[in-house]
Protein backbone atom coordinates (compact mmCIF):
# COMPACT_ATOMS: atom_id res chain seq x y z
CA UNK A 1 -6.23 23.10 -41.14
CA UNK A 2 -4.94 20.43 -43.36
CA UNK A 3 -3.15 17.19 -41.54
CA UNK A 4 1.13 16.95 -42.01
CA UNK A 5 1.47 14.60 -44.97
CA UNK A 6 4.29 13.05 -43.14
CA UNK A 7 2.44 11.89 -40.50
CA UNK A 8 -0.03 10.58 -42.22
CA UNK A 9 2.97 8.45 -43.95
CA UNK A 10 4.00 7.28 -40.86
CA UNK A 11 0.20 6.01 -40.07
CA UNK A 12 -0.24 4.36 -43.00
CA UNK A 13 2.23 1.24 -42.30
CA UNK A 14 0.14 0.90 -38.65
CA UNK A 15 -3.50 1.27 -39.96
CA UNK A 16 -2.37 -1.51 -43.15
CA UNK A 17 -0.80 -3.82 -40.55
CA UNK A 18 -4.19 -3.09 -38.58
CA UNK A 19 -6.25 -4.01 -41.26
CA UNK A 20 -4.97 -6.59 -42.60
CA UNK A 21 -4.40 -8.26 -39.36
CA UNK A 22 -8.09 -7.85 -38.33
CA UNK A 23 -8.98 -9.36 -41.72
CA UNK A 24 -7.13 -12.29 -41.49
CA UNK A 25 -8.68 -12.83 -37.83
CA UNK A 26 -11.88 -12.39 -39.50
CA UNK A 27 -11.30 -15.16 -41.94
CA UNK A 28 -10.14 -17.36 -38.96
CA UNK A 29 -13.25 -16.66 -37.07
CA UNK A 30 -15.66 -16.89 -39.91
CA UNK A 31 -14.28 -20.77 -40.94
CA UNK A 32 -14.46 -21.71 -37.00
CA UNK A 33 -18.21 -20.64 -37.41
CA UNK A 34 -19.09 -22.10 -40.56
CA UNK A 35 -17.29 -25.28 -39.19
CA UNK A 36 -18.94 -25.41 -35.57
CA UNK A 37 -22.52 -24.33 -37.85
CA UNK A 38 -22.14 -27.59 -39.58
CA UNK A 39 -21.09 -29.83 -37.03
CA UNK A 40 -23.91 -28.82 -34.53
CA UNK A 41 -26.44 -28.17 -36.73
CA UNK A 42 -27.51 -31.97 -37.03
CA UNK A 43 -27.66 -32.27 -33.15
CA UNK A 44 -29.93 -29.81 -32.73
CA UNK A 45 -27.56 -26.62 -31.69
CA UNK A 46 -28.47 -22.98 -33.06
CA UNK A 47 -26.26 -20.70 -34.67
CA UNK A 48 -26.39 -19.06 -31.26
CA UNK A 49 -24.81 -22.12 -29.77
CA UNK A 50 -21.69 -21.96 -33.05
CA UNK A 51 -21.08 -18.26 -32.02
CA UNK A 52 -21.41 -18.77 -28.13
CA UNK A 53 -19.18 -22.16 -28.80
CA UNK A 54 -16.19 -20.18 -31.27
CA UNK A 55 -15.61 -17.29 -28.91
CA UNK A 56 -13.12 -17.77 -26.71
CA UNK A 57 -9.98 -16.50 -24.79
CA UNK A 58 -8.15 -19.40 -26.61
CA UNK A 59 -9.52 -18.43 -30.02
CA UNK A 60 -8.71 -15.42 -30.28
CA UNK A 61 -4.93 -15.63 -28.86
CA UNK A 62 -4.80 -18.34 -31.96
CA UNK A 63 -6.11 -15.75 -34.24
CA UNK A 64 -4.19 -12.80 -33.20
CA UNK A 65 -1.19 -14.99 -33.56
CA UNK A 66 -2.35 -16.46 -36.83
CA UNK A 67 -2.94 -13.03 -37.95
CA UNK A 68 0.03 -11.17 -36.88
CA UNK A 69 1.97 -14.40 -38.86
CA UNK A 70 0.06 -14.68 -41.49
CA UNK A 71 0.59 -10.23 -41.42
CA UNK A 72 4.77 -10.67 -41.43
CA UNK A 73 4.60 -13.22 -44.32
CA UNK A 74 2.28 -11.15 -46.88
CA UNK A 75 4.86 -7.97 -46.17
CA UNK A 76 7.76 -10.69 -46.57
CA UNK A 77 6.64 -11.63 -49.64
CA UNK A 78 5.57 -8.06 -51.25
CA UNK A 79 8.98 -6.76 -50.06
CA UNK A 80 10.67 -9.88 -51.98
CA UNK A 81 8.47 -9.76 -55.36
């Protein structure tokens, strides 16, 4: 049985707010890393430690927030241009 096109309209504003949301936290996360990677790394620390170190409670209400922002501004600016 084939899916209602309409509600698979309605979806596709959630899953692209999704997406692009969990991309932007995955940019966040990946410059903590390569950030923590090269401060530790000279003391001795693992990549282990970087990853243990980055993920946080705090961390990841900063990214959610950064993404949701950074989520509201792309649309803002698509919708505009």
């Amino acid at each position: 049985m084939n899916p209602n096109p309409r509600e698979r309209r309605k979806l596709a504003p959630v899953w692209r707010a999704i997406i692009e949301t969990g991309f932007i936290i995955f940019l966040f996360y990946s410059n903590l890393l390569m950030g923590e990677f090269t401060r530790t790394v000279g003391h001795g620390k693992s990549l282990v430690f970087g990853i243990e170190d980055i993920f946080s409670v705090t961390n990841f209400v900063i990214a959610a927030i950064c993404g949701l922002l950074g989520y509201l501004v792309v649309e803002y600016l698509r919708k505009k241009l």
